[in-house]
Protein backbone atom coordinates (compact mmCIF):
# COMPACT_ATOMS: atom_id res chain seq x y z
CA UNK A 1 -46.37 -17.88 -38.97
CA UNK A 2 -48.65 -15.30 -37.36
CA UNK A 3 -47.29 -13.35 -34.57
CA UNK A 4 -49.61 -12.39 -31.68
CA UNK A 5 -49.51 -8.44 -31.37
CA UNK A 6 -49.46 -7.68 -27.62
CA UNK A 7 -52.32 -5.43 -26.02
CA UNK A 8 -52.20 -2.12 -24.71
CA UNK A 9 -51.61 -3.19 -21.18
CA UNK A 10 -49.55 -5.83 -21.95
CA UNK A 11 -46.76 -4.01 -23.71
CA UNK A 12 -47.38 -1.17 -20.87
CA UNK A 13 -46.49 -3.96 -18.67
CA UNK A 14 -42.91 -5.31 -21.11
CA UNK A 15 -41.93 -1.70 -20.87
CA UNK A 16 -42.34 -0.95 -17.48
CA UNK A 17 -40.51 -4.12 -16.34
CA UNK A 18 -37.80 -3.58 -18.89
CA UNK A 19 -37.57 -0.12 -17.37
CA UNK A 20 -37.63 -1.34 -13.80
CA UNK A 21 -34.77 -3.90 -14.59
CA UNK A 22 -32.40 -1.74 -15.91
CA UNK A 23 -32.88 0.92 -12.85
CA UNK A 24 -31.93 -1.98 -10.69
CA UNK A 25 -29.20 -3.22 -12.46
CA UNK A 26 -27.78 0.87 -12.72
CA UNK A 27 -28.26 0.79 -9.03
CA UNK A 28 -26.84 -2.48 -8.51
CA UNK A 29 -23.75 -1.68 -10.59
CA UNK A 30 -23.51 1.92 -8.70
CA UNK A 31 -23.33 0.27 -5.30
CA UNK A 32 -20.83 -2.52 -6.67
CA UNK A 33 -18.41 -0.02 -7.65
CA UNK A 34 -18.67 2.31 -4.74
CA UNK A 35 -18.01 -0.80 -2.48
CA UNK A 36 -15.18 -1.56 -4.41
CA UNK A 37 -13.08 1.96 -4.21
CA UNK A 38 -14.55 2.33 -0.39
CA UNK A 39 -13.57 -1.08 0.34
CA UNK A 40 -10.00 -0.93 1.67
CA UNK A 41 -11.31 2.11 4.02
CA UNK A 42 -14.30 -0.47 5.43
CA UNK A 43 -12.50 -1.67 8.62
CA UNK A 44 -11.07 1.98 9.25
CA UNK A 45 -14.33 3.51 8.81
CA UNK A 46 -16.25 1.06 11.04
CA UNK A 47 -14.10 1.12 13.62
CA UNK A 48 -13.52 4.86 13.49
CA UNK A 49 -17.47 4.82 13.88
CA UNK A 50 -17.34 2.62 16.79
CA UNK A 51 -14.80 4.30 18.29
CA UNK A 52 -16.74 7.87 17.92
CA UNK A 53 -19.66 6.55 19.82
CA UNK A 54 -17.97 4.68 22.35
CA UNK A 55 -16.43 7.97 23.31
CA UNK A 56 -18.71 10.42 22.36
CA UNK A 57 -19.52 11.16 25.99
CA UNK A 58 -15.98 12.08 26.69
CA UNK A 59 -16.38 14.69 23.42
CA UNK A 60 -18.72 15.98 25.02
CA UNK A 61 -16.88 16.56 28.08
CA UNK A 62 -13.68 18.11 26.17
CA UNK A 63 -16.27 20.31 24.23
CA UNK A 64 -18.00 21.75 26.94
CA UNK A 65 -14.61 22.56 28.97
CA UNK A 66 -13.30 24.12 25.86
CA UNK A 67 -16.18 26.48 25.60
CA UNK A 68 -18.36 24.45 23.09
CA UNK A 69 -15.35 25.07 20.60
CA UNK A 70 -16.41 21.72 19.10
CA UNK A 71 -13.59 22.60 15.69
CA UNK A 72 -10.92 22.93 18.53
CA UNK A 73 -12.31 19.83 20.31
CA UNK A 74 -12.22 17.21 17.78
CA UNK A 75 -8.01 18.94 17.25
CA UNK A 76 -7.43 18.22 20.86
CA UNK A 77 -9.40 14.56 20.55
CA UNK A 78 -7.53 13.25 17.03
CA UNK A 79 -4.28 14.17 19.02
CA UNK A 80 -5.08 12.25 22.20
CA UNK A 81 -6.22 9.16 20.35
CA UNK A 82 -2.92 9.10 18.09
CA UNK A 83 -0.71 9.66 21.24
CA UNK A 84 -2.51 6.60 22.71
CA UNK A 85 -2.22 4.29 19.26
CA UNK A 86 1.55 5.79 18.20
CA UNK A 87 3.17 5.90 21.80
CA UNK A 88 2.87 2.57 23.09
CA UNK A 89 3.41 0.84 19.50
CA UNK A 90 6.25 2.78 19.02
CA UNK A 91 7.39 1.91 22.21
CA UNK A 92 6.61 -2.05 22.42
CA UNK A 93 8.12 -2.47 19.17
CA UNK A 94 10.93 -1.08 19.30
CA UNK A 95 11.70 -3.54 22.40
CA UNK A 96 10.94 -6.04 20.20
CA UNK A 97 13.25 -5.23 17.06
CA UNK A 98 15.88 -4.49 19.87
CA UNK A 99 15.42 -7.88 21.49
CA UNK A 100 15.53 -9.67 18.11
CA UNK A 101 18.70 -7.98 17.21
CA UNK A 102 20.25 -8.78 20.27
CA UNK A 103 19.29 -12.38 19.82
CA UNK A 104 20.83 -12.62 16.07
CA UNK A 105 24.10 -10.78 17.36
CA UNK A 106 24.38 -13.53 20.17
CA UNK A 107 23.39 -16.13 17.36
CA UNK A 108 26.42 -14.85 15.19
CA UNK A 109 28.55 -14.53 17.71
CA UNK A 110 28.14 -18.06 19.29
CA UNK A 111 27.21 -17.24 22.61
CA UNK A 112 23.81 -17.79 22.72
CA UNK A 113 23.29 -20.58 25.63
CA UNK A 114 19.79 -22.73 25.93
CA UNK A 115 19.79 -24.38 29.50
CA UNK A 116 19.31 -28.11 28.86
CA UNK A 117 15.50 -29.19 29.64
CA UNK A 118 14.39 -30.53 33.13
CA UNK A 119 14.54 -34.33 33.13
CA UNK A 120 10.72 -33.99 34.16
CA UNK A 121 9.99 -32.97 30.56
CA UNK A 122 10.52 -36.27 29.20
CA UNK A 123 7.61 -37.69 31.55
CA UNK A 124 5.03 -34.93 30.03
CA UNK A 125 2.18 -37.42 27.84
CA UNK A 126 2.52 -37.27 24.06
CA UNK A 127 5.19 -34.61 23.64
CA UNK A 128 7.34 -35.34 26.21
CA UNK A 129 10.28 -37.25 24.52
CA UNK A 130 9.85 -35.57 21.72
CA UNK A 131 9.87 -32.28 23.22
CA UNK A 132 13.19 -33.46 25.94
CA UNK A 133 15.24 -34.43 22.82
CA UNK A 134 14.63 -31.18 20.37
CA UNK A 135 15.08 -29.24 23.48
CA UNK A 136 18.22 -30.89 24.83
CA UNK A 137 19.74 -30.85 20.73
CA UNK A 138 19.47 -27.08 20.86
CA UNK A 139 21.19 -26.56 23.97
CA UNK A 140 23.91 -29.34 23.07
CA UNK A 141 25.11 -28.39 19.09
CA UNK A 142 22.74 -25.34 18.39
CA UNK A 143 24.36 -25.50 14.65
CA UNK A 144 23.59 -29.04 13.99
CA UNK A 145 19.91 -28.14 15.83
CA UNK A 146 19.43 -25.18 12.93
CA UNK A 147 21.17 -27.16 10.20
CA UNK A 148 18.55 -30.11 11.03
CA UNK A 149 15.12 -28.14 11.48
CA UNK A 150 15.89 -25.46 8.80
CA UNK A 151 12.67 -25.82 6.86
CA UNK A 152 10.73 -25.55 10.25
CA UNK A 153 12.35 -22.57 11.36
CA UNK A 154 12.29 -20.85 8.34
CA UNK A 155 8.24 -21.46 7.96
CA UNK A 156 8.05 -19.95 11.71
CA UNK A 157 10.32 -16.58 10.05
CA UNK A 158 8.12 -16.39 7.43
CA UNK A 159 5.26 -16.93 9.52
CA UNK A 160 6.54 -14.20 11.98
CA UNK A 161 7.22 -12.17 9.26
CA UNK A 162 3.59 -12.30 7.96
CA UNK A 163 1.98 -11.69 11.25
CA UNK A 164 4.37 -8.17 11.94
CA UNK A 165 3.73 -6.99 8.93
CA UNK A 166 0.16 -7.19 9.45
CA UNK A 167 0.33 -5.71 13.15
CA UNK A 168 1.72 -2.57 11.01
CA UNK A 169 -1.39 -2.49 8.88
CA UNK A 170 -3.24 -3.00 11.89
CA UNK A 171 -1.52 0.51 13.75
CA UNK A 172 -1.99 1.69 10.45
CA UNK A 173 -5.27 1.21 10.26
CA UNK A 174 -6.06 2.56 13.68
CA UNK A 175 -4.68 5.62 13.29
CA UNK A 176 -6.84 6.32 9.49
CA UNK A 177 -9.63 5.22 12.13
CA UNK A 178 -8.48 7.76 15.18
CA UNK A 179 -8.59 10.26 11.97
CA UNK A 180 -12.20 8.75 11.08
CA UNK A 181 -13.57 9.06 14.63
CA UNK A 182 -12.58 13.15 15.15
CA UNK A 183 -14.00 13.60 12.07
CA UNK A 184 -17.72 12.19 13.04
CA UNK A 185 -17.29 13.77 16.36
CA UNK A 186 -16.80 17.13 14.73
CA UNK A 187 -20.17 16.19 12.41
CA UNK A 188 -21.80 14.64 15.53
CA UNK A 189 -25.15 15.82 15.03
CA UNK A 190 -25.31 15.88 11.31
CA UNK A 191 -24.34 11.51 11.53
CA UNK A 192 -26.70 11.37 14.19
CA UNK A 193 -29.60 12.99 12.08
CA UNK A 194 -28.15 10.78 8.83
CA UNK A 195 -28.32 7.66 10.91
CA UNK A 196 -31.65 8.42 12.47
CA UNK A 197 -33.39 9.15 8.56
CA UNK A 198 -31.63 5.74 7.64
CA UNK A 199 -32.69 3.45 10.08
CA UNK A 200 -36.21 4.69 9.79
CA UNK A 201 -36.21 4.54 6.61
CA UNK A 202 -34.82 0.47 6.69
CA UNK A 203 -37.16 -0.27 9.89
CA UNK A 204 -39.99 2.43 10.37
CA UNK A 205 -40.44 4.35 13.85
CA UNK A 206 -39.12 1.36 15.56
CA UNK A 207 -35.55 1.80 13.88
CA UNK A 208 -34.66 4.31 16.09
CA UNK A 209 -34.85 2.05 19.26
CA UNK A 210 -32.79 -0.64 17.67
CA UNK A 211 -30.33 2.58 16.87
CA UNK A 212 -30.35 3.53 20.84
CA UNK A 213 -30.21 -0.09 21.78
CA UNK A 214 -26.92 -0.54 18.79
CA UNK A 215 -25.15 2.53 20.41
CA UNK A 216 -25.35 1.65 24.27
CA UNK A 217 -24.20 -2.32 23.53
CA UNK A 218 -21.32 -0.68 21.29
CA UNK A 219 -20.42 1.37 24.56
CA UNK A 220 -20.69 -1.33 26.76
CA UNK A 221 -18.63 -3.73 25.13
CA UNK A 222 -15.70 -1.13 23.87
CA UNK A 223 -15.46 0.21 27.55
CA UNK A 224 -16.34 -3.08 29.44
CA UNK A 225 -14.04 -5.45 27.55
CA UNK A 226 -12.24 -3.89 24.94
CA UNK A 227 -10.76 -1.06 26.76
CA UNK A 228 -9.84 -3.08 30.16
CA UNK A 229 -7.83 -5.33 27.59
CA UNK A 230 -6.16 -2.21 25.83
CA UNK A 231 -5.30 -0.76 29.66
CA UNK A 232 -4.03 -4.41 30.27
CA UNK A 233 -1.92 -5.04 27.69
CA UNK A 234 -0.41 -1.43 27.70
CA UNK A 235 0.50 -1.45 31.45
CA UNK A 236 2.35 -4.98 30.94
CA UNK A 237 4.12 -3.60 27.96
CA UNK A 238 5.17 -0.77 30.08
CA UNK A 239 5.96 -3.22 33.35
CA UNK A 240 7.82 -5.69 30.82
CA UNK A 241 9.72 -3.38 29.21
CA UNK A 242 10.99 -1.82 32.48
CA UNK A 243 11.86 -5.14 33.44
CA UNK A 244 13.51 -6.28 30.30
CA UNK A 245 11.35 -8.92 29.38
CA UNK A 246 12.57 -10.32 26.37
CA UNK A 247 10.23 -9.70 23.24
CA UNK A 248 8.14 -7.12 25.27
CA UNK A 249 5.70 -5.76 22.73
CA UNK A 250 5.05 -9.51 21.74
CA UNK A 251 4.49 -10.46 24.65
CA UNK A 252 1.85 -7.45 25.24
CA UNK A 253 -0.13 -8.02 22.14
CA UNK A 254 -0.48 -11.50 23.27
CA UNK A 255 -1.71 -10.19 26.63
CA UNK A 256 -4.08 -7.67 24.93
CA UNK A 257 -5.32 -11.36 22.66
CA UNK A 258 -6.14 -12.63 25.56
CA UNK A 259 -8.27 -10.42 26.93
CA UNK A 260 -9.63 -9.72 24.34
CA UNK A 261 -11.16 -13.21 23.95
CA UNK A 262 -11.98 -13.37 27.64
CA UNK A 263 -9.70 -16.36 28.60
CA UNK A 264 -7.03 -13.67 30.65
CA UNK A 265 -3.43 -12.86 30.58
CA UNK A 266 -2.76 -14.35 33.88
CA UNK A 267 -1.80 -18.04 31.72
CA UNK A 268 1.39 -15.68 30.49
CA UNK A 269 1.99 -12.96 32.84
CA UNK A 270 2.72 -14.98 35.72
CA UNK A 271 5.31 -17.79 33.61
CA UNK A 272 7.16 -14.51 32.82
CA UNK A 273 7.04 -13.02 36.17
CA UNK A 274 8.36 -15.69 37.58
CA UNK A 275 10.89 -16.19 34.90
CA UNK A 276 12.16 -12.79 35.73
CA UNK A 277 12.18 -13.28 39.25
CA UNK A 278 15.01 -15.84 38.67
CA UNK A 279 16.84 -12.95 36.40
CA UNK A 280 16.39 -10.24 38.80
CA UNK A 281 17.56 -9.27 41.87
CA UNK A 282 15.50 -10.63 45.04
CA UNK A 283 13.80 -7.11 45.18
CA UNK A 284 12.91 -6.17 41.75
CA UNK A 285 11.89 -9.49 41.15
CA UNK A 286 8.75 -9.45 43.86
CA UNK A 287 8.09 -5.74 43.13
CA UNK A 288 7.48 -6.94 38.84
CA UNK A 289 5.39 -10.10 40.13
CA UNK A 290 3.43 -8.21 42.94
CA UNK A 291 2.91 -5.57 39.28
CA UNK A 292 2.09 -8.44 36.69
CA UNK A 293 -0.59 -10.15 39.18
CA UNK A 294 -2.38 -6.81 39.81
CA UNK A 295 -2.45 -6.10 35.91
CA UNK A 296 -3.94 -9.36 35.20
CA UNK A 297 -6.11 -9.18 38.16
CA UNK A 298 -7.28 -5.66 36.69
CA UNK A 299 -10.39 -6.77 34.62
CA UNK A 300 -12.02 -8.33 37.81
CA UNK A 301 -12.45 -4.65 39.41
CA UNK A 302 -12.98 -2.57 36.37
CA UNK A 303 -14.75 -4.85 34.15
CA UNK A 304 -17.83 -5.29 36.38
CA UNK A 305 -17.83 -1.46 36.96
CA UNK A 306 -17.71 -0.29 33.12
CA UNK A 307 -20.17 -3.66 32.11
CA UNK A 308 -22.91 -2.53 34.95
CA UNK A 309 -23.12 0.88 33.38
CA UNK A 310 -23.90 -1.07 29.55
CA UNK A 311 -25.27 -3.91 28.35
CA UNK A 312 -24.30 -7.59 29.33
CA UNK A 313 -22.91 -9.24 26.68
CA UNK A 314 -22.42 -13.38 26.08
CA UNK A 315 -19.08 -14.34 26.87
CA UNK A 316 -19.03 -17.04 24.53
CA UNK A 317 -20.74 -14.32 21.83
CA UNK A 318 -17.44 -12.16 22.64
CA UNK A 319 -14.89 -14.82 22.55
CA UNK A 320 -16.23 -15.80 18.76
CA UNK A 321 -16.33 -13.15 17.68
CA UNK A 322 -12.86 -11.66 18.19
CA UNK A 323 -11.16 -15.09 17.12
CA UNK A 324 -13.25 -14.99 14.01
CA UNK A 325 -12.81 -11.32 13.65
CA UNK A 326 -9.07 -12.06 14.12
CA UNK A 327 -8.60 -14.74 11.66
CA UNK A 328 -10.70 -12.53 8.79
CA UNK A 329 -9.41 -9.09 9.51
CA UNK A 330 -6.52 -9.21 11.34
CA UNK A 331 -5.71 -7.20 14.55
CA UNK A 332 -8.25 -4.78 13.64
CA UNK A 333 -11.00 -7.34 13.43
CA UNK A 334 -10.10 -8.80 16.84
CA UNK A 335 -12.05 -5.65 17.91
CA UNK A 336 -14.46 -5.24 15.54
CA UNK A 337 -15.42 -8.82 15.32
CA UNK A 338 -16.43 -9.07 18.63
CA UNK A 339 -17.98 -6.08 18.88
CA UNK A 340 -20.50 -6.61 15.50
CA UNK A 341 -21.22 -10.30 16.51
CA UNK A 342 -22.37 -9.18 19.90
CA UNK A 343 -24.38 -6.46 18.30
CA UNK A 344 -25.85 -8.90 15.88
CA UNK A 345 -26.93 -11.48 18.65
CA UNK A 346 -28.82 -8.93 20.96
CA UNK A 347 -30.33 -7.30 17.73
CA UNK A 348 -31.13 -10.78 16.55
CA UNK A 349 -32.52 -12.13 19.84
CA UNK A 350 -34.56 -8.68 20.46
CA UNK A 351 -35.99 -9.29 16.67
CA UNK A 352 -37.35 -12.59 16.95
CA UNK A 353 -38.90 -11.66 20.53
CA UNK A 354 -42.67 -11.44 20.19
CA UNK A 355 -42.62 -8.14 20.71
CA UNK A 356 -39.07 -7.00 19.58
CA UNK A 357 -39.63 -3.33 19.75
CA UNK A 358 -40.91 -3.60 23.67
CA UNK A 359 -37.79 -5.88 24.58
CA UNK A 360 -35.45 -3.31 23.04
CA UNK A 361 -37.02 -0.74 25.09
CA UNK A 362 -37.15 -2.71 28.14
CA UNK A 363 -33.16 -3.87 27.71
CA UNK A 364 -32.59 0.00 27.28
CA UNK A 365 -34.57 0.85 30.64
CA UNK A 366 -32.64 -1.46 32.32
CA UNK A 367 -29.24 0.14 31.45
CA UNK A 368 -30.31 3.13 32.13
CA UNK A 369 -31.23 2.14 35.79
CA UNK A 370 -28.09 0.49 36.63
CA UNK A 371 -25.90 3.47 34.69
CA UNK A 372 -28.35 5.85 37.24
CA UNK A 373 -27.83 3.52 40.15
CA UNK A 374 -23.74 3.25 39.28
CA UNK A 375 -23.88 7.05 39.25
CA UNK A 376 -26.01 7.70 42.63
CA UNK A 377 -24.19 5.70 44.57
């Protein structure tokens, strides 16, 4: 068998592909394992970086009012932010272990009473009966009631278990991101010059526009939406736990959910305001409903303001975004996620424009007017 002897060039050719492959595959098996130790520090780091630019204006403030002590800044900044995280979760649930244990004393103790259901239950379509006789079992025999649903109730324990234990990561993981964010403000320049060299590098001089363009929508929807549903859901924690709203801090994280996705907490503030109102005095009871209406009522005068001075952003974009971030992530990606798959539709609809570089520009001129505008007037 003769065996053809490669040329000069050819075997040039072997070699230099053999070499080529194994640089990639070094490379490739670098970045693997880097992801892999970074990777439980990916949703603290991203949102610590979203976070930092969101706010970076207000750094800049603190900075220059400390005398451009920038060290003694990002101090005073890291302890803010954890005051706002810590504070009100420390607060909201400890109203909720309370009312829990208050609920499995009265449980042990026999005298926890369920009113019976209206009789206009019963009429409701498709759940009605259903609904009237589980309801009117409990507040009849409320051992036979547990004896009878026990593998139901102990899938919603387990359930509820699941989902506090992962609203702990999720604190958790905003204060490692609170950490993350002082950090980048006190390197503020430094990222800024990293990300610059990187996005040109990934998208030539035009990289730095889609950078601009990333930064203000990041702004825009973290102050526009995201932080009218933080204010929301902390002022009905507060207003709910002053009022001794069952469950408080579960009730505010459903608040802030809401939000969040855009549909608004008014579908449970007012049911519990008006619960209230028939546990309160006469008084109290219209002072905490007057309250709950003007905190749900809160993201039609701020969110305009704070959304004129950014970016519009799809509704529908948002709304996907945080359920999907939600259901991936957690708590943390019910911020993140709507905040990336906004970014990644205006990114995506400015990159298939004809000219995509022009239309970033021009959506950037137009912030800037109304931000100008907002601030002249």
């Amino acid at each position: 068998m003769v065996v053809k002897k490669l040329s000069g060039s050819e075997s040039s050719f072997v070699n230099m592909s053999l070499e080529a492959v194994v640089r990639i595959a070094i490379v490739l098996m670098l970045l693997v394992w880097c992801f892999d130790i970074l990777k439980p520090f990916i949703l603290p780091l991203v949102w610590g970086i979203i976070i930092a630019v969101a706010s970076h204006k207000l750094f800049i403030g603190l900075c220059n009012k400390l005398g451009g002590r920038t060290a003694l800044a990002a101090v005073v900044y890291t302890l803010a932010g954890l005051a706002l995280i810590i504070l009100p979760a420390a607060i909201l649930s400890s109203t909720l272990f309370s009312g829990l244990e208050n609920l499995s004393s009265e449980m042990q103790a026999g005298r926890l009473i369920i009113p019976p259901p209206p009789q206009g239950v019963s009429d409701w379509p498709v759940i009605g009966e259903k609904l009237y006789a589980v309801w009117l079992l409990f507040s009849e025999n409320l051992d036979q009631a547990f004896e009878k649903f026990a593998p139901q109730i102990t899938a919603v324990g387990n359930w509820t278990f699941e989902r506090m234990k992962n609203a702990g990561s999720g604190i958790l993981q905003f204060i490692i991101s609170i950490i993350i964010a002082g950090v980048l403000q006190a390197k503020a320049q430094a990222g800024q010059k990293f990300i610059h060299d990187l996005v040109v590098r990934l998208a030539g001089d035009s990289g730095i526009t889609y950078c601009d363009l990333a930064g203000r929508l990041i702004q825009s929807v973290t102050q526009g939406i995201l932080g009218v549903a933080i204010i929301q859901a902390i002022l009905a924690g507060i207003g709910f736990s002053i009022a001794g709203v069952p469950a408080a801090g579960l009730w505010a994280f459903v608040v802030l959910f809401l939000a969040v996705i855009q549909v608004g907490p008014m579908i449970v503030i007012l049911p519990l305001a008006i619960y209230m109102m028939g546990e309160m005095s006469t008084l109290p009871g219209i002072v905490f409903l007057v309250y709950c209406i003007a905190v749900a009522m809160l993201d039609n005068f701020l969110k305009p303001m704070l959304l004129s001075r950014g970016i519009d952003a799809p509704m529908v974009v948002v709304f996907l975004g945080a359920i999907g971030g939600f259901i991936s992530m957690g708590i943390l990606g019910l911020f993140i996620g709507a905040i990336v798959l906004v970014l990644g539709w205006v990114l995506l609809i400015a990159w298939i424009h004809e000219d995509s570089e022009a239309m970033a520009v021009g959506i950037l001129e137009q912030a800037n007017e109304a931000q100008n505008s907002e601030e002249n007037s």
